[in-house]
Structure formats: C-alpha cells, structure tokens
Protein backbone atom coordinates (compact mmCIF):
# COMPACT_ATOMS: atom_id res chain seq x y z
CA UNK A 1 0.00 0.00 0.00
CA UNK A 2 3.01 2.58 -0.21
CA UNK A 3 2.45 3.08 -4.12
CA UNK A 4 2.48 7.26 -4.74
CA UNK A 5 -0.63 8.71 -6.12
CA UNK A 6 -0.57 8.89 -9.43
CA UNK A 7 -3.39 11.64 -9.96
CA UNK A 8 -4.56 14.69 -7.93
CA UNK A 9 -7.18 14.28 -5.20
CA UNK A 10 -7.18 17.60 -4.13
CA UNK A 11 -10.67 17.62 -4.26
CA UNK A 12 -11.23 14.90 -2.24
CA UNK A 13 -14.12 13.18 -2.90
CA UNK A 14 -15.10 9.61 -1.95
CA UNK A 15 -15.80 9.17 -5.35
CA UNK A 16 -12.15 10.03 -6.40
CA UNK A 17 -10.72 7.92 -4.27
CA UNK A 18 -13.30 4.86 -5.52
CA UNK A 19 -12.35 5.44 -8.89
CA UNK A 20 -8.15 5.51 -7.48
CA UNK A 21 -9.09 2.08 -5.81
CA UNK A 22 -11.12 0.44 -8.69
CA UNK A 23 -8.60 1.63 -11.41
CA UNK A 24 -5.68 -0.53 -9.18
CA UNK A 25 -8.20 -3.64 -8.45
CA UNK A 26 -9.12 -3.87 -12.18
CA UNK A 27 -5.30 -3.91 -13.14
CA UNK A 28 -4.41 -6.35 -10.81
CA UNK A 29 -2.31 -3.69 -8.70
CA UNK A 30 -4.06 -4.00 -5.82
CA UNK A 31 -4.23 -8.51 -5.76
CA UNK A 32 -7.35 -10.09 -4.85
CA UNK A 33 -7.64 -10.83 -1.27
CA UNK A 34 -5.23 -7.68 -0.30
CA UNK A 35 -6.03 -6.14 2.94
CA UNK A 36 -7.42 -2.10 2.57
CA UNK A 37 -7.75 -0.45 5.89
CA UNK A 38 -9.11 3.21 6.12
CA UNK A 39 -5.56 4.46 7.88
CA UNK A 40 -3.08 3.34 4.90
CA UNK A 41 -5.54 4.20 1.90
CA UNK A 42 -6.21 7.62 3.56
CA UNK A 43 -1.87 8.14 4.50
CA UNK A 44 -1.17 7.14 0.61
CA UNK A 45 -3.50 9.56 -0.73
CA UNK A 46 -3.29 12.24 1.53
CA UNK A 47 -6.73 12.63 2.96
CA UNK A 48 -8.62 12.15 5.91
CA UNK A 49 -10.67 8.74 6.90
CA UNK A 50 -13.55 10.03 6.32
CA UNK A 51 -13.99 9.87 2.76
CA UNK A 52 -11.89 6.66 2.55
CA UNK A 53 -14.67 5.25 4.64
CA UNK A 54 -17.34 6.37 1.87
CA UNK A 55 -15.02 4.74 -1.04
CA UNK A 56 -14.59 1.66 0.74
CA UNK A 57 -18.73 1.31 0.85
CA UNK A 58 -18.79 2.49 -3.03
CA UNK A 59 -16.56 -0.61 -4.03
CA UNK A 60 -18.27 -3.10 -1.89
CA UNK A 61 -21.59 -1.96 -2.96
CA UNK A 62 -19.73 -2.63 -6.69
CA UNK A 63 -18.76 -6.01 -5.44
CA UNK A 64 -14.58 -5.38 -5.64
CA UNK A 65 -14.04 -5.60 -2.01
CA UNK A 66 -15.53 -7.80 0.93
CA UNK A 67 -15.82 -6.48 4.22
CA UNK A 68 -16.84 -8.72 7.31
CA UNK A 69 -17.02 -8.22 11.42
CA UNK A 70 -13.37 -8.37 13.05
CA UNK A 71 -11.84 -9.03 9.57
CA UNK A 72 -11.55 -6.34 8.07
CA UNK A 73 -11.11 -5.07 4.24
CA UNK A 74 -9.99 -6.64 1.41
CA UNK A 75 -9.74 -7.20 -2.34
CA UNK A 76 -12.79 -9.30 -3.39
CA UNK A 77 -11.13 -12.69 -4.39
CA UNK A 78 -11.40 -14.34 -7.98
CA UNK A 79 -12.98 -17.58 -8.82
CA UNK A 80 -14.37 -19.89 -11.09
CA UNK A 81 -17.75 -19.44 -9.61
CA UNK A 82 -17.70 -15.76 -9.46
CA UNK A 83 -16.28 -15.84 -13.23
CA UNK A 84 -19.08 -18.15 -14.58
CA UNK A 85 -22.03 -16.02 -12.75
CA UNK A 86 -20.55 -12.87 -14.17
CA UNK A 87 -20.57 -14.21 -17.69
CA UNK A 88 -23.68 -16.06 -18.03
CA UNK A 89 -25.17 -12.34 -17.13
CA UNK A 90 -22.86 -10.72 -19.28
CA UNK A 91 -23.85 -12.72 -22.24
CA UNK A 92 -27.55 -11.82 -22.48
CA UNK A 93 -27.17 -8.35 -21.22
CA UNK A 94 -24.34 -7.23 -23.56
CA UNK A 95 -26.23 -9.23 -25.99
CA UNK A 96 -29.74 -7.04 -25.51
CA UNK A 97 -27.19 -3.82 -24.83
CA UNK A 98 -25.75 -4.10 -28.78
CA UNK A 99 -29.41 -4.76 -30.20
CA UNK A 100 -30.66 -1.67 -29.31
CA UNK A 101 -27.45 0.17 -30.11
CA UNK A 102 -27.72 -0.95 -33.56
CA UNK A 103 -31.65 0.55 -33.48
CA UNK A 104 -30.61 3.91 -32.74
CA UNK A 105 -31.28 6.24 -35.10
CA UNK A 106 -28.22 8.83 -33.61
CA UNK A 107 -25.94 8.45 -36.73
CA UNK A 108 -23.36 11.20 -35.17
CA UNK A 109 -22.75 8.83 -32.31
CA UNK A 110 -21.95 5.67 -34.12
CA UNK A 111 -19.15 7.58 -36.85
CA UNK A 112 -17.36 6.64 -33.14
CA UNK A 113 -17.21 3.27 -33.47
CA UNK A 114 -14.53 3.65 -36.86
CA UNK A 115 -12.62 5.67 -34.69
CA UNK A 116 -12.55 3.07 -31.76
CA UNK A 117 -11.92 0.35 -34.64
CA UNK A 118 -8.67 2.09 -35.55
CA UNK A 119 -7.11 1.74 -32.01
CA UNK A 120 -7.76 -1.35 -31.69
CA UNK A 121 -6.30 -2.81 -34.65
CA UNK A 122 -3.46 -0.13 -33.82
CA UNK A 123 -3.10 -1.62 -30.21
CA UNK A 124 -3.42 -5.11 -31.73
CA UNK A 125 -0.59 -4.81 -34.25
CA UNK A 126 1.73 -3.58 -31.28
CA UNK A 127 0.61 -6.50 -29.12
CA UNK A 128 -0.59 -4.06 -26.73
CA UNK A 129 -3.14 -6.56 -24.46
CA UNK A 130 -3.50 -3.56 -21.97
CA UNK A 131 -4.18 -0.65 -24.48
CA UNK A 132 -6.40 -3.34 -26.27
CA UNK A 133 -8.47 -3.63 -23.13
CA UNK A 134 -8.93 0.25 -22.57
CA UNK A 135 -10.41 1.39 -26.16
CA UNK A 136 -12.56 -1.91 -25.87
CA UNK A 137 -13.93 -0.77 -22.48
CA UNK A 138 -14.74 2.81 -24.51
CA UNK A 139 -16.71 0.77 -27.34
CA UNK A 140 -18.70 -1.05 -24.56
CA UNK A 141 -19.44 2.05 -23.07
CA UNK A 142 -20.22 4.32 -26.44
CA UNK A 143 -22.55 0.61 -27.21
CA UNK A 144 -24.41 1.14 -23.67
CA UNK A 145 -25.27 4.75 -24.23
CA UNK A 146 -26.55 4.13 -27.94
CA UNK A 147 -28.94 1.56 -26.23
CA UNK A 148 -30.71 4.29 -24.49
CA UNK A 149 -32.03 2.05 -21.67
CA UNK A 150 -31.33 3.41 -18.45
CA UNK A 151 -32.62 0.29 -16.64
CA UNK A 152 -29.86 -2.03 -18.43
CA UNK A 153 -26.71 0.52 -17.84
CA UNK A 154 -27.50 0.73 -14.69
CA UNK A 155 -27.51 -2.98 -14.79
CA UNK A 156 -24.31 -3.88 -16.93
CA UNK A 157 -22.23 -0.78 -14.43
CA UNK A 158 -23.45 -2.87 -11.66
CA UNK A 159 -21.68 -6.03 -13.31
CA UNK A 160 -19.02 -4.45 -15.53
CA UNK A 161 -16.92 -3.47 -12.87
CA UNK A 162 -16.40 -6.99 -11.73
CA UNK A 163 -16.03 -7.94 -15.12
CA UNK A 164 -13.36 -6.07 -16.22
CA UNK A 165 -11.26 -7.43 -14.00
CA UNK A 166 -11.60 -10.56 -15.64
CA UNK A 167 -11.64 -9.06 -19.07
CA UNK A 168 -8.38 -7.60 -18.06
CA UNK A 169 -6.45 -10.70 -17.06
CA UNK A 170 -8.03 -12.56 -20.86
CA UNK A 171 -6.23 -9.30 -23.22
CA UNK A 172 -3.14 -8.58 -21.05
CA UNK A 173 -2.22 -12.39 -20.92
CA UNK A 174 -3.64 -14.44 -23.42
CA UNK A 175 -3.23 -12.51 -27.24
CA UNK A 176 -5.67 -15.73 -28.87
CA UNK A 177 -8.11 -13.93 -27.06
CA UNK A 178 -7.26 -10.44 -28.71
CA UNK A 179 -7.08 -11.92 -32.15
CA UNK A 180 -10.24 -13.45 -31.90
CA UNK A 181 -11.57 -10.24 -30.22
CA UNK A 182 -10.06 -8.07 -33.07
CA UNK A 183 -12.22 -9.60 -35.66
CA UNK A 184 -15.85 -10.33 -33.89
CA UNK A 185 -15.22 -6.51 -32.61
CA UNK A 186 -15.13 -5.36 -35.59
CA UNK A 187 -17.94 -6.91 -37.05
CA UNK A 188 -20.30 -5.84 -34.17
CA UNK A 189 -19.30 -2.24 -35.34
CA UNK A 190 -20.46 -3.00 -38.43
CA UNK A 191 -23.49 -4.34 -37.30
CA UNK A 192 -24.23 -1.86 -35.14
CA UNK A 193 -23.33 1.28 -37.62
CA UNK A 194 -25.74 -0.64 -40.31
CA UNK A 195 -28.59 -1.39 -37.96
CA UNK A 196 -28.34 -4.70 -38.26
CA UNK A 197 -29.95 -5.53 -34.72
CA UNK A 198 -30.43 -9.29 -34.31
CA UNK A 199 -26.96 -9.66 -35.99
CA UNK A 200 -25.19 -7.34 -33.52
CA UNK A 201 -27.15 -9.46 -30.96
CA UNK A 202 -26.02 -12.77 -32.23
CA UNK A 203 -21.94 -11.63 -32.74
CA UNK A 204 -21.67 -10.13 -28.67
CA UNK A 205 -23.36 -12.99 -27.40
CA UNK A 206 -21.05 -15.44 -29.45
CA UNK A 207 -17.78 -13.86 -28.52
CA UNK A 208 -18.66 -13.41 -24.87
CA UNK A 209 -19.45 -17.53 -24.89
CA UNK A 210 -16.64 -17.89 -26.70
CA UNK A 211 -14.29 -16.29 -24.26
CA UNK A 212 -16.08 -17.49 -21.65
CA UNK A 213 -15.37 -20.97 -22.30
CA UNK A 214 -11.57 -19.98 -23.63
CA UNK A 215 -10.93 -18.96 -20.20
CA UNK A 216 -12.47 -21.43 -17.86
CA UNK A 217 -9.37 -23.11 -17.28
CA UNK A 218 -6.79 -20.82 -16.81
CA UNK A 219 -9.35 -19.25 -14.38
CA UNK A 220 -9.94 -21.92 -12.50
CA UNK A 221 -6.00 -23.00 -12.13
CA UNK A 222 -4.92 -19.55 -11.21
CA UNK A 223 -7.67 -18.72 -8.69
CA UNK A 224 -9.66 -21.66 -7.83
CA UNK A 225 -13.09 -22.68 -8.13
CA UNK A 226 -14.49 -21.17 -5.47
C-alpha cells in the first residue's frame, strides 16, 4: 500500500478515491484478497478517513471488495464461480445492450465506433493486451449509451466493474483472445453502424461464450473454483 498517487485528489471526494481504488483492483495492482484499511488508503493519498470510509462502501456496494465483522477489508477474491455467474449475465445483457445500439437512429454517435476500430487494430498490431483492453472498455461504453435504456446501464455498471477485471487478465495475458476479439469486434461495429440488430445481438453474445469458455481453465488454475 506505499504506491504514490498517481493523480490529484485535491478535491477529495469519496468518489475520487473509488475510482483511485477500482482503477488498481481492475489492473491487478491491488491482488485479490489484499487487505485495505481506512488508515493506509487515507496516508497514501493524503486525505482524511472520512472519505476513505465512503469509497470503501462504493466498491463493496460494486462487489470489488468484501468487508466482514473483526476481519476487516480486502480485495474481493477471484474464482471460477464468481467468473461463470458474471458471464452467463454478461452474455444476455451485452447481448440485448448491442441490439438496441444498432436501433438507434443517432448516426453522429456511431461515426465513433470507426474511430474506436482504428485503435484497436493499432493496439493489436503492437501487441498491446493492456491498451487493447482500454479502447474496448470505450466501445462497450459508447454501445451502452446508444442503447438508451437506463434500466440495463445501470444494470451492466453494476456487473461491468467486476467484469473487467476478468476481461483484463483474458487481453493482457492471453493474445488468442485479442485476435479473436479483433475480428468479432469489428464486425459488431459494423453491425451496429448498419442497424443490423439481431446480428449485432447474435456476434456479442457469441464472442462473450466464446471467451467465456476460452478462459475457464486458466481461471480456475490460477484462482480456484471457489
């Protein structure tokens, strides 16, 4: 926990020093299972308990750490289990999410997506699995907003969090997973951009299976089942 801050808190917020937290859990900076207390996150940023206290609650609440009665903080863990209920909810959500994307009618807001497509295969051709993963999170998050459907973003950025942890760990160590991501992300663009709903549909879902499934193993070795 002696890592220097890397950004400016001078206003600080408990939501700055959430998104400080959930930027180092998602990267595998901060391991799952590390211990958090209030005194050291509050010392290494430079501010008082208080909102360190109201962070703390924002990531539980987000499911990226535990907290229990005379235990203490820590890092939510990674599993199997927790891997495999995260992605058989990611699959139909992300699924429904890129439908209605590709039935908006906001023309401006999908030009984005050739854009997005450019640094990827730019981040791709480098072999950059951690780039990769950042413009990827941006096309999920330009595809949520084109859905217009308040009720499923707030769903998928109850979920997403925890999943981009994993999604993380499947670009920055695995590049079969990239590849394959490269081309099915590309054709949900399309498919999204033309309006081609139940296709956009059918692509997420099949890549999100697919990876899914890819990663079972190596999941299950590294962190355990449970």
């Amino acid at each position: 926990m002696n890592r220097p801050l890397r950004q400016d808190l001078s206003a600080a917020i408990p939501e700055g020093v959430a998104a400080l937290l959930e930027k180092e859990i998602i990267f595998g900076e901060l391991a799952p299972m590390a211990r958090l207390t209030e005194e050291e996150v509050a010392a290494r940023y430079g501010v008082s308990r208080s909102p360190v206290r109201e962070a703390l609650r924002l990531l539980e609440r987000d499911g990226l750490v535990l907290r229990a009665a005379r235990r203490g903080i820590w890092v939510a863990p990674l599993s199997l289990k927790d891997f495999d209920e995260i992605y058989t909810c990611r699959i139909e959500l992300e699924g429904v999410a890129a439908e209605q994307a590709a039935m908006s009618s906001d023309t401006e807001r999908k030009k984005q997506f050739a854009g997005l497509l450019e640094e990827l295969r730019a981040a791709h051709a480098r072999g950059d699995g951690r780039e990769f993963f950042m413009v990827d999170v941006r096309g999920s998050a330009l595809t949520y907003d084109l859905s217009d459907n308040r009720t499923l973003k707030r769903l998928l950025a109850s979920l997403d969090k925890q999943a981009l942890r994993y999604r993380f760990i499947g670009y920055t160590h695995n590049p079969e997973i990239v590849d394959i991501t490269m081309t099915h992300t590309a054709a949900i663009y399309d498919a999204i951009v033309g309006g081609q709903a139940e296709r956009a549909k059918e692509l997420t879902e099949h890549i999100i299976h697919y990876i899914w499934q890819f990663m079972r193993g190596a999941i299950a070795e590294n962190f355990g089942k449970e």
